[in-house]
Protein backbone atom coordinates (compact mmCIF):
# COMPACT_ATOMS: atom_id res chain seq x y z
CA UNK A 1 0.00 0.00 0.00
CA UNK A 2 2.87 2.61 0.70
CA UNK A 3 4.67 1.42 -2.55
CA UNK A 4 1.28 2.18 -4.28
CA UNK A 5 0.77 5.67 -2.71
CA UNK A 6 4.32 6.18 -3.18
CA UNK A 7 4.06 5.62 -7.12
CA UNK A 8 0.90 7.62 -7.50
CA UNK A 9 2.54 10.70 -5.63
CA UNK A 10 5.44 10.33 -8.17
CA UNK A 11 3.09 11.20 -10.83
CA UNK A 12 0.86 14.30 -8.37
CA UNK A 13 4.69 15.55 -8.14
CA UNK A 14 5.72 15.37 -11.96
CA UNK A 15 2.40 16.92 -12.75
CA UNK A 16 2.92 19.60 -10.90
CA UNK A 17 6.22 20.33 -11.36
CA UNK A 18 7.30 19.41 -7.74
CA UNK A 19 11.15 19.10 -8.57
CA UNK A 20 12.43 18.71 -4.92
CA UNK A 21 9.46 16.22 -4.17
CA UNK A 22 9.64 13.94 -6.99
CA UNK A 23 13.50 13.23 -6.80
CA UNK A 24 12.86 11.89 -2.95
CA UNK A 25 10.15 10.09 -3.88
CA UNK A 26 12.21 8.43 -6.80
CA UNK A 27 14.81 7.72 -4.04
CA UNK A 28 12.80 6.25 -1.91
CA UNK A 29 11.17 3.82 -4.92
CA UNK A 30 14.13 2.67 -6.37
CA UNK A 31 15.53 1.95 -2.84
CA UNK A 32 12.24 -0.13 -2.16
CA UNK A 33 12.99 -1.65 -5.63
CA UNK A 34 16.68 -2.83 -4.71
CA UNK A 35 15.50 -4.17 -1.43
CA UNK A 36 12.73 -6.26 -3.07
CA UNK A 37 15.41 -7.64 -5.42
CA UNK A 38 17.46 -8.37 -2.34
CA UNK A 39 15.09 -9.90 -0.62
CA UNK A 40 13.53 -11.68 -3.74
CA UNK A 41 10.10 -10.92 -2.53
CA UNK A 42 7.71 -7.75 -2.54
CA UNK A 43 8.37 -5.90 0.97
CA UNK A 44 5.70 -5.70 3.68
CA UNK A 45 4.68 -2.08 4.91
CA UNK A 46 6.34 -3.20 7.73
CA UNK A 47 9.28 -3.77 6.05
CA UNK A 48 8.73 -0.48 3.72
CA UNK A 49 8.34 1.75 7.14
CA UNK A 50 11.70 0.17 8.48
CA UNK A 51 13.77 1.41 4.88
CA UNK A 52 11.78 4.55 5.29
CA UNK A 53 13.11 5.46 9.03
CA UNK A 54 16.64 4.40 8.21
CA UNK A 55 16.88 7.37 5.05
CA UNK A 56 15.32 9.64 7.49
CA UNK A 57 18.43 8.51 10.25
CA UNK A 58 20.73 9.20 7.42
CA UNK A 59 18.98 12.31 6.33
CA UNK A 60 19.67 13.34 10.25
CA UNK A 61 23.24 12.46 10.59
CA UNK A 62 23.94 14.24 7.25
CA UNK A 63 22.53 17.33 9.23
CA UNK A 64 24.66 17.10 11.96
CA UNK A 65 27.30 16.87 9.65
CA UNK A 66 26.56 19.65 7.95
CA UNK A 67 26.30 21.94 10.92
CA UNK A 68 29.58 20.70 12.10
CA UNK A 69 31.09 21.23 9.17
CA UNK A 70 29.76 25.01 9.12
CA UNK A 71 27.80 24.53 5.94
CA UNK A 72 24.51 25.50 6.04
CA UNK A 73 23.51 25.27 2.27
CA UNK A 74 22.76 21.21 2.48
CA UNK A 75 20.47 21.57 5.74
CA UNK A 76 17.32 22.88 4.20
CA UNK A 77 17.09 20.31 1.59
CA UNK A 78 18.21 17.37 3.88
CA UNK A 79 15.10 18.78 6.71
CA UNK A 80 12.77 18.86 3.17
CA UNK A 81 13.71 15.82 2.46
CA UNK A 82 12.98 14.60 5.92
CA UNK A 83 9.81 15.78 5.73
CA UNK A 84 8.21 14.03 2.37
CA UNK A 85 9.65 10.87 3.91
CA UNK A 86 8.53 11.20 7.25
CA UNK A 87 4.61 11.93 5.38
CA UNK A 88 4.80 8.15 4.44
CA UNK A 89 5.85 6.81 7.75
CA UNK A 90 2.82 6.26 10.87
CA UNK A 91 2.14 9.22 13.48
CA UNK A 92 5.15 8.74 16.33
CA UNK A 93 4.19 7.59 19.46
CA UNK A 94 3.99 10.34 22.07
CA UNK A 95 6.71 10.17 24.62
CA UNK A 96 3.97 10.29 27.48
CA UNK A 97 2.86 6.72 26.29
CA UNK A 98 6.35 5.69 25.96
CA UNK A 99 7.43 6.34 29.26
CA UNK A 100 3.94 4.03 30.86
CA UNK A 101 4.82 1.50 27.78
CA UNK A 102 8.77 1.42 29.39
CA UNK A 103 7.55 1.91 33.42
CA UNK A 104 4.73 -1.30 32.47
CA UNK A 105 7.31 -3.48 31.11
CA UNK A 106 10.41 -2.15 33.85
CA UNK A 107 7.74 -3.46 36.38
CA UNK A 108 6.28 -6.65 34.70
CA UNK A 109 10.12 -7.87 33.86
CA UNK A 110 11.86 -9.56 36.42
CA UNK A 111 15.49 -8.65 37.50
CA UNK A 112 15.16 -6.29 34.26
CA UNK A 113 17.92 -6.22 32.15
CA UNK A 114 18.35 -3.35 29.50
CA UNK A 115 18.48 -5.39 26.88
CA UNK A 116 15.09 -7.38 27.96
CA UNK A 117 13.34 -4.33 28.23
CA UNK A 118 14.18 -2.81 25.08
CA UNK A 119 13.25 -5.66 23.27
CA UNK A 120 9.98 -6.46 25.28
CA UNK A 121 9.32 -2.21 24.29
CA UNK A 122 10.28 -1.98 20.66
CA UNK A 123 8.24 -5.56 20.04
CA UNK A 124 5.11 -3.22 21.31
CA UNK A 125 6.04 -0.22 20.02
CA UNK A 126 7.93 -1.03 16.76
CA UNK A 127 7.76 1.48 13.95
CA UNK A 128 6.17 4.25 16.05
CA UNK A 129 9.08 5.28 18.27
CA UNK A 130 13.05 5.42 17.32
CA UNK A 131 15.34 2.51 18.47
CA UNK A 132 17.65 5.06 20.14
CA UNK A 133 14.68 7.05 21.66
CA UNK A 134 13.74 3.82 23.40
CA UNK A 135 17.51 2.79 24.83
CA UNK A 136 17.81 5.87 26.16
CA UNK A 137 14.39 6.21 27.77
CA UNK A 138 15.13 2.13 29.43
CA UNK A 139 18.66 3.26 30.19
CA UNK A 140 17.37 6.24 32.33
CA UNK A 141 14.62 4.43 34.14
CA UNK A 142 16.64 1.64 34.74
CA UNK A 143 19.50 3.88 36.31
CA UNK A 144 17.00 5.69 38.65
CA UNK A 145 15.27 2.07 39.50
């Protein structure tokens, strides 16, 4: 289904001239396309949503770079580039829930180990919440437990 909506908002963006737009969304196509041929299979959403979070990671770190390199010319189409792939990926799970999600499974796990309870959390919360987001979330509860 994302594939799908994908393809049709390649064409919305060549009709109307959306320059910026369309190259991201090509991008992001062809990398689901080399990933299928990996694989040798058509990719879940799932699957799709997982690609889609890593380009925005490595949209992110090229940021940083950028800002510690002084150059600010790459930043503004890196964050707009961030922002047509983050349109295809689900809503982000506000931290409020995440911390009862982490303090639920802290408390239900016993002798919790960070590792446990990261896994236990992502397997709830996968592809609504950042990896990292989670460890450091565990990592702080677990330090003041």
């Amino acid at each position: 289904m994302i594939k799908e909506n994908i393809q049709s908002q390649i064409v919305d963006a060549l009709k109307a001239h959306d320059k910026l737009r369309l190259d991201v969304l090509r991008f992001i196509l062809s990398n689901i396309k080399y990933a299928e041929i990996e694989k040798k299979k058509d990719l879940t959403d799932e699957e799709i949503i997982s690609l889609l979070q890593k380009e925005v990671k490595k949209r992110q770190e090229a940021i940083e770079m950028f800002k510690k390199g002084g150059r600010t010319e790459g930043i503004e189409q890196e964050e707009n580039q961030i922002n047509t792939i983050k349109s295809y990926l689900p809503a982000q799970l506000p931290m409020e829930d995440l911390e009862k999600i982490v303090n639920e499974k802290i408390k239900n796990t016993p002798n919790p180990q960070m590792g446990q309870v990261i896994g236990a959390v992502m397997a709830q919360v996968k592809g609504k919440v950042d990896g990292s987001t989670v460890a450091s979330l565990v990592k702080e509860k677990l330090a003041k437990a």
